[in-house]
C-alpha atoms as a PDB file:
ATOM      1  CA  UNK A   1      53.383  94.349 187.915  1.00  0.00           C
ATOM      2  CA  UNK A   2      50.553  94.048 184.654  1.00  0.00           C
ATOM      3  CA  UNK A   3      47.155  95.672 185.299  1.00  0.00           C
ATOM      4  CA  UNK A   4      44.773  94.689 182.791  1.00  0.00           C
ATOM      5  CA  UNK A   5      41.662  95.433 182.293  1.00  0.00           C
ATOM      6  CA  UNK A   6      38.956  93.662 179.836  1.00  0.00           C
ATOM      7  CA  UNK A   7      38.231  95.978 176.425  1.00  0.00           C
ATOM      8  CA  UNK A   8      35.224  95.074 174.005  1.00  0.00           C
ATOM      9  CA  UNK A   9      36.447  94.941 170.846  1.00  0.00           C
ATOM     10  CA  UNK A  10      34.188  96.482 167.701  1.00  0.00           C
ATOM     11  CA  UNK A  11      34.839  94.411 164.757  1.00  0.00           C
ATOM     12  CA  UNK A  12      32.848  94.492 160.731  1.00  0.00           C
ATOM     13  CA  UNK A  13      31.863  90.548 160.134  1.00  0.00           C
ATOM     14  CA  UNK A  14      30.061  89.866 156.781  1.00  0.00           C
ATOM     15  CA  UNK A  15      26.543  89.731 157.491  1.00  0.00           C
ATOM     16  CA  UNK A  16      24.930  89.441 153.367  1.00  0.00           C
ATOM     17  CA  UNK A  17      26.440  89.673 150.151  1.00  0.00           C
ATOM     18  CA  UNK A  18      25.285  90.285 147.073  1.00  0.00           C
ATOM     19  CA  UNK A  19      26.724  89.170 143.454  1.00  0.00           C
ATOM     20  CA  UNK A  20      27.753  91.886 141.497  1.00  0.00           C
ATOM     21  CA  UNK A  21      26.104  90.855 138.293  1.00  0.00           C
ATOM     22  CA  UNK A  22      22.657  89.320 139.277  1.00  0.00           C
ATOM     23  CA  UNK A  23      21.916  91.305 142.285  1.00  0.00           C
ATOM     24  CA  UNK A  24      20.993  88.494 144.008  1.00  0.00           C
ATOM     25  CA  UNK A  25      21.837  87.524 147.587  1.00  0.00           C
ATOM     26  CA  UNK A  26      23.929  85.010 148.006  1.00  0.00           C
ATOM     27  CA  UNK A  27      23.779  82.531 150.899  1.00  0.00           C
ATOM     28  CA  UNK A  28      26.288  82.565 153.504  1.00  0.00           C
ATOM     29  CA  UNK A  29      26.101  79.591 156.200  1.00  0.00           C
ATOM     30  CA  UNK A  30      29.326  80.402 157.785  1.00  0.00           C
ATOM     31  CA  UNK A  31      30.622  84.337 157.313  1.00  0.00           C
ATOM     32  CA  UNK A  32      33.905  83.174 157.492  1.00  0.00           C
ATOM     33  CA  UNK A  33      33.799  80.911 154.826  1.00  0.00           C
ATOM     34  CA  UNK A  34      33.645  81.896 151.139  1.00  0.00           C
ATOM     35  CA  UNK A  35      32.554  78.081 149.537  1.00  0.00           C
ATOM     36  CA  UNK A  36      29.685  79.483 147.538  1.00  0.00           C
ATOM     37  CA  UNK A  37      31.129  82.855 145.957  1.00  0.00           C
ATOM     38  CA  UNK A  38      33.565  84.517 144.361  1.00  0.00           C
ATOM     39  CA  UNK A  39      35.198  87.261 146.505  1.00  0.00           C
ATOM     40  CA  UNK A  40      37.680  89.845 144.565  1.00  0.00           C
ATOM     41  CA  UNK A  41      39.545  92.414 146.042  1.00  0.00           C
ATOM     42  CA  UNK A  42      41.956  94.485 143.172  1.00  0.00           C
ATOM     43  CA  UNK A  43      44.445  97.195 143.665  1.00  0.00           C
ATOM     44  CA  UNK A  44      45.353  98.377 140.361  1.00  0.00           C
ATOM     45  CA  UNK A  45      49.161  98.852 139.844  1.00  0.00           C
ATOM     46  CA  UNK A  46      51.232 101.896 138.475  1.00  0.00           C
ATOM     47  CA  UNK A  47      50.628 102.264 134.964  1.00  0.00           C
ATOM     48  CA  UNK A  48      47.375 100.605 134.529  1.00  0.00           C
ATOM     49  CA  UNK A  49      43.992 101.765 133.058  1.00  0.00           C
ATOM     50  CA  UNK A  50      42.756 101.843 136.690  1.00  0.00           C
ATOM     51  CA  UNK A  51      45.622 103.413 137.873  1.00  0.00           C
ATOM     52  CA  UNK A  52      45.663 103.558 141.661  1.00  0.00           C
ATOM     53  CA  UNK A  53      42.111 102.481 142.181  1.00  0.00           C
ATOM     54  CA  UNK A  54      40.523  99.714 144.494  1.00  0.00           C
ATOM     55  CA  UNK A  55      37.822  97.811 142.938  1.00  0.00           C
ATOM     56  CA  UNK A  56      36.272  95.056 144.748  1.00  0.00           C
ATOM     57  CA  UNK A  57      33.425  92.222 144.062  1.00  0.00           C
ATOM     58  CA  UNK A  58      31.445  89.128 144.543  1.00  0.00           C
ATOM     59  CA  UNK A  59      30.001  86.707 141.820  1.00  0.00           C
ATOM     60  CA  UNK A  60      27.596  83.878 142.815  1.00  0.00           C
ATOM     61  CA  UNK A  61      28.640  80.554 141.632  1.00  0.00           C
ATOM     62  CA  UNK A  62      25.857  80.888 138.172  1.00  0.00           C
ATOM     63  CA  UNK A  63      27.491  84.114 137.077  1.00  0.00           C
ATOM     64  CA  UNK A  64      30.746  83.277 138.083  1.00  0.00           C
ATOM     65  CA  UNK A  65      30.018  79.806 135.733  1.00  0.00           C
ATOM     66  CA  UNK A  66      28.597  82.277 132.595  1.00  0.00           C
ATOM     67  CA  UNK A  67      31.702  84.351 132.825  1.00  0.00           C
ATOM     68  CA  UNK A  68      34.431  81.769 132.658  1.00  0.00           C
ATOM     69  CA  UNK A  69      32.578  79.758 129.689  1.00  0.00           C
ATOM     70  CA  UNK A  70      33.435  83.168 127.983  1.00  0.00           C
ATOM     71  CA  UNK A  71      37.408  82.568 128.645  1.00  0.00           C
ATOM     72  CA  UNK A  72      39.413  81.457 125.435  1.00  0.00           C
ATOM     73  CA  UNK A  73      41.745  79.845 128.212  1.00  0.00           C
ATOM     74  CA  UNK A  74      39.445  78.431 130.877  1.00  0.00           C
ATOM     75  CA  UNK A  75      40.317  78.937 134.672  1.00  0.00           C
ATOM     76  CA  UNK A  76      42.704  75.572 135.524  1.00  0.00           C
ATOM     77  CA  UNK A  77      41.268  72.892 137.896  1.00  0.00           C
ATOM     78  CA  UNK A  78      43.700  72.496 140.798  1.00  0.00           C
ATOM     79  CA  UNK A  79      43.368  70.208 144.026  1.00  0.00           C
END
């Protein structure tokens, strides 16, 4: 025989975000969705400049649009 019993479950949810560059907030309708931003999450590998490190960041779609038109090879359109 199963006893259970009901737990309440603490959890982090995105409540703002900020871009990286501008400082500006960056409007979230949905916290679950990710339409309007860039979200990056790096672990650098073995070897690396950044060695070992976690870096992590979020670009609004502007600065996300200044940084790419910098790109010799430009980010590739897929569907």
């Amino acid at each position: 025989m199963r006893i259970l019993k009901k737990v309440i479950k603490e959890e982090k949810i995105r409540d703002k975000v900020y871009c990286n560059r501008c400082g500006r907030e960056i409007d979230i309708i949905f916290p679950e969705h990710m339409g309007n931003y860039l979200s990056v999450d790096k672990r650098w590998g073995y070897g690396s400049v950044y060695d070992g490190e976690s870096h992590s960041f979020d670009l609004c779609d502007s600065c996300y649009g200044e940084i790419v038109r910098e790109f010799k090879i430009p980010p590739s359109e897929e569907n």
